[in-house]
Protein backbone atom coordinates (compact mmCIF):
# COMPACT_ATOMS: atom_id res chain seq x y z
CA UNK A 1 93.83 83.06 104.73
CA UNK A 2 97.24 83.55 102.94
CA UNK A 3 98.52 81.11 101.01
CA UNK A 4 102.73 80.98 100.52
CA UNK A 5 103.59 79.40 97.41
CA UNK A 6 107.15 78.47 97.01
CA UNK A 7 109.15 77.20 93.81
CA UNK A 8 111.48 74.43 95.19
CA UNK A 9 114.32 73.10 92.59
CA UNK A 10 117.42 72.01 94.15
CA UNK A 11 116.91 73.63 97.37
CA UNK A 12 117.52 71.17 99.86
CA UNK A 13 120.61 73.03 101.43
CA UNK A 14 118.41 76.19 102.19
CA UNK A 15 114.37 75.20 102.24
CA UNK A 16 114.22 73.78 106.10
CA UNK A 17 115.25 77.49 107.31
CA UNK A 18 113.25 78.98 104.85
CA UNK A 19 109.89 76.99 105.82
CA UNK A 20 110.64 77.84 109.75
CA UNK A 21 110.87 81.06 109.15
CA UNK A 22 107.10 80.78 107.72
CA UNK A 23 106.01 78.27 110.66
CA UNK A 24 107.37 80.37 113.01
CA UNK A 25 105.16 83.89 111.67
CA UNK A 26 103.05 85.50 114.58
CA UNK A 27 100.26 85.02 111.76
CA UNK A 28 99.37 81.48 111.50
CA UNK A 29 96.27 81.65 109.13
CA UNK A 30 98.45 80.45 106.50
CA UNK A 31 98.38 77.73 103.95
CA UNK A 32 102.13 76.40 102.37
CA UNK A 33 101.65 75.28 98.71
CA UNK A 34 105.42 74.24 97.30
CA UNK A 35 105.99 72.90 93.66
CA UNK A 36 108.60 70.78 93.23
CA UNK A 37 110.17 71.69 90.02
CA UNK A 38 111.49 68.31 88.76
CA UNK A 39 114.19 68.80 91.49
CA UNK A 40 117.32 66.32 91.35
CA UNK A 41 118.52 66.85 95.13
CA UNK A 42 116.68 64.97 98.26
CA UNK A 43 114.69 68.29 99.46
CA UNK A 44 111.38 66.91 99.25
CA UNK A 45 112.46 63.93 101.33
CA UNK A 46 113.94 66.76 103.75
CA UNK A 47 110.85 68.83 104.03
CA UNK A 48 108.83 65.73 105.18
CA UNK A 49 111.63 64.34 107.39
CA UNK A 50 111.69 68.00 109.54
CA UNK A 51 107.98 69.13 109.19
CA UNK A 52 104.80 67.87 110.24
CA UNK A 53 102.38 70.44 109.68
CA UNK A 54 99.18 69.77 107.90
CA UNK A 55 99.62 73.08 106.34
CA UNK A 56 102.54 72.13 104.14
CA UNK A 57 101.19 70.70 100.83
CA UNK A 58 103.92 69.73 98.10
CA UNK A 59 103.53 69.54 94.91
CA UNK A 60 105.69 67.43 92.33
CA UNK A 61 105.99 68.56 88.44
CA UNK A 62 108.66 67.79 85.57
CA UNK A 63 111.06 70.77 85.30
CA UNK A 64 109.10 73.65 83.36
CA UNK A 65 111.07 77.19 85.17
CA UNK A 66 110.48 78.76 88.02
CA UNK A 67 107.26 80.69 86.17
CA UNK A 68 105.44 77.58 85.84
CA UNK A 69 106.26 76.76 89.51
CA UNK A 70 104.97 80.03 90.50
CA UNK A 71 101.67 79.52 88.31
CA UNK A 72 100.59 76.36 89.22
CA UNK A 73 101.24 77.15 93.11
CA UNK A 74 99.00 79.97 92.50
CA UNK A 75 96.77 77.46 91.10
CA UNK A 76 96.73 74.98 94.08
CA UNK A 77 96.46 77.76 96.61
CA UNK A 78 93.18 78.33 98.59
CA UNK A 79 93.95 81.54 99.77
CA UNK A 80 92.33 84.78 98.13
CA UNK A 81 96.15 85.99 99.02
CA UNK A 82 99.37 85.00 97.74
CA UNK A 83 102.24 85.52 99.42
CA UNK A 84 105.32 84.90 97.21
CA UNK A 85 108.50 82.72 98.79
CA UNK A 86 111.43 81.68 97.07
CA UNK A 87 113.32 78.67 98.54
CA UNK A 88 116.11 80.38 99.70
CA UNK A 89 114.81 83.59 101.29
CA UNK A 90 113.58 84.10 104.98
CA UNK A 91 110.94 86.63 106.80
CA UNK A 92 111.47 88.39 109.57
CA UNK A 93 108.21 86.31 112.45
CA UNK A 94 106.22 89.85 111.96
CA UNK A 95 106.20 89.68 107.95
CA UNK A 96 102.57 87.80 107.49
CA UNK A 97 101.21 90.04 110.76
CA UNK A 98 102.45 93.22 109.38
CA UNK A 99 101.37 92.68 105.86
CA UNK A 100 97.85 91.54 106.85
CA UNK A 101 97.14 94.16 108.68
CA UNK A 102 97.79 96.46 105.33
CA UNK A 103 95.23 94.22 103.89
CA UNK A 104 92.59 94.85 106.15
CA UNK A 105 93.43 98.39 105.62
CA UNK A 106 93.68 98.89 102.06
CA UNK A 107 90.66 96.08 100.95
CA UNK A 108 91.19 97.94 97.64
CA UNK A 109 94.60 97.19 97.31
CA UNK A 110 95.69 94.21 95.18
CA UNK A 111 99.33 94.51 95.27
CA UNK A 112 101.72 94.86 98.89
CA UNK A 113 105.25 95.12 99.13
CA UNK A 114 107.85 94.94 101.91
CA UNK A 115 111.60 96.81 102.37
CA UNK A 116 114.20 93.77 103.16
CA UNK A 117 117.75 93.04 104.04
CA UNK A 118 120.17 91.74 101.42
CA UNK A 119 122.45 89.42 102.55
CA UNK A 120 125.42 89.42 100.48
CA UNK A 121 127.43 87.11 98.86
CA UNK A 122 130.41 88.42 101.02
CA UNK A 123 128.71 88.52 104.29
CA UNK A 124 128.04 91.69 104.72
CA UNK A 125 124.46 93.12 105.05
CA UNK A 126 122.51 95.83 102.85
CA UNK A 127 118.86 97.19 103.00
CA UNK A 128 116.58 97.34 99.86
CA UNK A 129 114.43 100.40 101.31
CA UNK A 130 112.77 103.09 99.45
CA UNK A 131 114.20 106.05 101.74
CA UNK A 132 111.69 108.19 101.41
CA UNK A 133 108.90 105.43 102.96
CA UNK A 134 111.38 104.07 105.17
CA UNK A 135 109.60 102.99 108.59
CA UNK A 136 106.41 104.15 106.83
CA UNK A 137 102.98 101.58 105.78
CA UNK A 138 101.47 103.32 102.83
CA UNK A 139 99.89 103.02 99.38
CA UNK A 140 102.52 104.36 96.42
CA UNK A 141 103.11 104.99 93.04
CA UNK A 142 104.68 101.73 91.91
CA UNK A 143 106.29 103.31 88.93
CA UNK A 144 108.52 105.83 90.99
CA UNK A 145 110.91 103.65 91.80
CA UNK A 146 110.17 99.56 90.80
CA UNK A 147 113.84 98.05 91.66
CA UNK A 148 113.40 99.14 94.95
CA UNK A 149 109.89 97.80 95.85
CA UNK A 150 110.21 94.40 94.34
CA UNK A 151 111.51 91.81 95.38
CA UNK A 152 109.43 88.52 95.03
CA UNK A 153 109.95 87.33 98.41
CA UNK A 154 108.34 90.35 99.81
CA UNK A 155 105.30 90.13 97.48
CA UNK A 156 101.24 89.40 98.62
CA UNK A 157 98.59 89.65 95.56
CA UNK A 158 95.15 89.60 95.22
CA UNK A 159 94.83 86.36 93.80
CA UNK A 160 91.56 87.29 91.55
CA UNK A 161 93.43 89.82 90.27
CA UNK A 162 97.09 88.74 89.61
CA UNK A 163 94.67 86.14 87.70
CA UNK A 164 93.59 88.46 85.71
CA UNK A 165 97.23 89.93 83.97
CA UNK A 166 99.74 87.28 82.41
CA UNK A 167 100.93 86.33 85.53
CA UNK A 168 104.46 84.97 85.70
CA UNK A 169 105.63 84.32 81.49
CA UNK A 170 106.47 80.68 81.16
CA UNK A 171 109.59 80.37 79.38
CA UNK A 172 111.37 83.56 80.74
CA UNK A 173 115.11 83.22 82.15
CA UNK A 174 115.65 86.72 83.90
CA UNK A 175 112.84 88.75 85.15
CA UNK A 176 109.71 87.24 84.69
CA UNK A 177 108.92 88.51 88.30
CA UNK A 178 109.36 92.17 87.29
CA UNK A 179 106.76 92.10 84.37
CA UNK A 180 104.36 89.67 86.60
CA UNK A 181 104.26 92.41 88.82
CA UNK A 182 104.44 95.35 87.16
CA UNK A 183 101.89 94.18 85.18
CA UNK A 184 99.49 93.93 88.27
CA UNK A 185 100.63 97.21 89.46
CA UNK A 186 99.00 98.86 86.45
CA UNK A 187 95.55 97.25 87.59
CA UNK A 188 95.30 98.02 90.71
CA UNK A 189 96.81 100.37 93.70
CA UNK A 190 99.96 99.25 95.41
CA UNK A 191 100.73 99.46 99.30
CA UNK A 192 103.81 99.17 100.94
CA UNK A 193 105.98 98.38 103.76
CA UNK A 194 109.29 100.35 104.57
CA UNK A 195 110.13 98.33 107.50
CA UNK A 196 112.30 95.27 106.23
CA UNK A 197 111.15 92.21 107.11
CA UNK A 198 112.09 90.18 104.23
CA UNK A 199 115.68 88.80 103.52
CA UNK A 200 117.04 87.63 100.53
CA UNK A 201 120.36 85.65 100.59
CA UNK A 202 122.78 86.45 98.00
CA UNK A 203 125.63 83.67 96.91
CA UNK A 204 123.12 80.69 97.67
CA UNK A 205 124.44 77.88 94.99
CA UNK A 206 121.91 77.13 92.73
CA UNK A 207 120.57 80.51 92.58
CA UNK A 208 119.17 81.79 89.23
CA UNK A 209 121.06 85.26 89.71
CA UNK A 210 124.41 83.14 90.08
């Protein structure tokens, strides 16, 4: 099983698109673990008024940063997978399916990335893609080129061993996701995806990069 964790603070504009695009994955062997950051909106109260899935677990903490979110879903999750999922992001229905079937490929493997579409803030559409893996499923050299793999929302870990580095540094403003997992990238080998079927939406109000 793979468990999504999502950090939810002050998403209630975005999170009901962002949770169908998980319920609606080819792959349903999934658990949903979202922690409520100490939001101030009504998206809790959203989530429960549009879903009814037994899958869906949310959890409710004072506001400690999206780090702590991120920890303590990792925490609550059953899976021996994560599958990171920010609150305003979206994967393509094949994203789980794709990905787990680099799992079951690579069992050594304790880090896999996915290529993505950026939507920007102005509407139009870019591609974070390492060119030289593009359409490609693969294990890599991390270190070659790290802005271009990562992107959170198109992160799965070994949960043992993402356990086993810092993990996401409580307290951090910008970039705690980079050194998370970097840091697991060092441990272990690293597989990924050049077919993008993550998307991150730029401009979203609220957004930590705004």
């Amino acid at each position: 099983m793979i468990s999504v964790v999502i950090p939810l603070y002050n998403k209630a504009h975005t999170i009901v698109k962002t949770l169908n695009t998980v319920i609606n994955q080819t792959y349903q062997n999934f658990e949903i673990v979202i922690v409520n950051d100490g939001s101030t909106d009504n998206g809790v109260e959203i989530i429960r008024q549009n879903f009814d899935d037994s899958r869906i677990r949310i959890i409710n903490q004072s506001n400690t940063g999206v780090s702590s979110a991120r920890n303590r879903g990792v925490d609550e999750s059953n899976g021996e997978y994560i599958a990171f999922l920010d609150g305003d992001d979206e994967w393509h229905p094949e994203y789980l399916s794709t990905m787990y079937e680099l799992i079951k490929k690579y069992p050594y493997a304790g880090l896999f990335l996915c290529a993505g579409l950026i939507h920007n803030a102005d509407g139009s559409i870019s591609y974070r893609i390492a060119s030289k893996y593009e359409g490609k499923k693969c294990a890599i050299n991390f270190f070659v080129n790290p802005e271009v793999f990562l992107h959170t929302s198109g992160t799965i870990v070994s949960k043992p061993l993402f356990n086993k580095t810092h993990r996401f540094i409580i307290g951090m403003k910008q970039f705690e996701d980079k050194l998370a997992i970097q840091a697991l990238a060092l441990s272990t080998q690293t597989v990924y995806c050049g077919i993008p079927l993550t998307k991150y939406n730029g401009g979203i109000p609220g957004q930590l990069t705004q």
